[in-house]
Protein backbone atom coordinates (compact mmCIF):
# COMPACT_ATOMS: atom_id res chain seq x y z
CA UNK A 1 -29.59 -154.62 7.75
CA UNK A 2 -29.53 -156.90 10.51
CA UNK A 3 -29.32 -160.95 10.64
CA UNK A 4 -29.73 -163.28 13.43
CA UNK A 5 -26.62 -165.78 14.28
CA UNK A 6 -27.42 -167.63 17.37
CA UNK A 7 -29.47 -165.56 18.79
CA UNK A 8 -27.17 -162.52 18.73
CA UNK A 9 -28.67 -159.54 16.01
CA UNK A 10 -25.40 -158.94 13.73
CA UNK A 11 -26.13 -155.73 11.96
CA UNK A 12 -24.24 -155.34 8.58
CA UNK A 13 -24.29 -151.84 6.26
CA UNK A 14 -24.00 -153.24 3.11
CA UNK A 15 -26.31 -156.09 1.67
CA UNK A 16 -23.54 -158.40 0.33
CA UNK A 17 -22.38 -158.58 3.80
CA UNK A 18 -24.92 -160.44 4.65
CA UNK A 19 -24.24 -163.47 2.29
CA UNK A 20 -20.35 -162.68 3.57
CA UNK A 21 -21.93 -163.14 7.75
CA UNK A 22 -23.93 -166.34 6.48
CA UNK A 23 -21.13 -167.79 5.18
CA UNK A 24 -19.03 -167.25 8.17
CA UNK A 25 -21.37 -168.61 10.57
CA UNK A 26 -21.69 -171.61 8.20
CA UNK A 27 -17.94 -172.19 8.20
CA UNK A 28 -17.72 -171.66 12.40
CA UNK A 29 -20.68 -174.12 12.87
CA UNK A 30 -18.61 -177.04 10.90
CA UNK A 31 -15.97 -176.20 13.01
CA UNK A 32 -17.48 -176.47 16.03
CA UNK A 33 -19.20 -179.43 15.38
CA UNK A 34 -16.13 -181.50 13.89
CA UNK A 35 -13.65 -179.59 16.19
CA UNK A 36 -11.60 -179.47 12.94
CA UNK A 37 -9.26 -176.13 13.33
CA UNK A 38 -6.78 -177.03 11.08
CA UNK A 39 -4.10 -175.64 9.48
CA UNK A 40 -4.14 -174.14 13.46
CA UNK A 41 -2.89 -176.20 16.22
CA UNK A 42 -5.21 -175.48 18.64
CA UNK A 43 -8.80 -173.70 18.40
CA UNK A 44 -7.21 -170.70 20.70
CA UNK A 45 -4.78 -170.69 18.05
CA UNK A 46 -7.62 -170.28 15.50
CA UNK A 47 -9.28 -168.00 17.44
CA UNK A 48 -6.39 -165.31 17.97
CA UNK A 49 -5.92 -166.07 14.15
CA UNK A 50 -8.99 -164.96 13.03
CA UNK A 51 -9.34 -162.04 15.91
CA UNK A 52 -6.97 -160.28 14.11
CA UNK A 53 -8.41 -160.39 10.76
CA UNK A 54 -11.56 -157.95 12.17
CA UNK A 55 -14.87 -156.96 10.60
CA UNK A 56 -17.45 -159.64 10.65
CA UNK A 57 -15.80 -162.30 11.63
CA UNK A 58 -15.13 -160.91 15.19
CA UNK A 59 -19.05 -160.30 15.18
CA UNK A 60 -19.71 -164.09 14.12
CA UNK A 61 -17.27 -165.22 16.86
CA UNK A 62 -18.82 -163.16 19.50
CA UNK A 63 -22.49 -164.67 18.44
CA UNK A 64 -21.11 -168.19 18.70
CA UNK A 65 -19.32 -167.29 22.35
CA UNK A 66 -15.93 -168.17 20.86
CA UNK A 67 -14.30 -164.46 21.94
């Protein structure tokens, strides 16, 4: 399955990834747009954070040129 996130195809194996991707890109979008990355100090902060965590969120952040 594949779903579109700024232009960038994010391909996902299971269906209920999808709704997990869409909810993701939701929450990076509100970010971005308040630059609101609280409880981190700094979006790099956030960033690295959330690098680490893997799977679809590093997918996301590519699609949104964050890493």
């Amino acid at each position: 399955m594949e779903l579109q996130i700024n232009g960038t195809t994010i391909r996902v194996e299971v269906k209920s990834d999808l709704a997990v991707a869409r909810r993701i890109s939701a929450h990076m979008e509100r970010r971005i747009r308040e630059d609101d990355w609280l409880p981190y100090k700094t979006k790099q902060d956030a960033l690295n954070a959330w690098k680490k965590l893997g799977g679809i969120r590093v997918d996301v952040l590519q699609a949104y040129g964050l890493i």
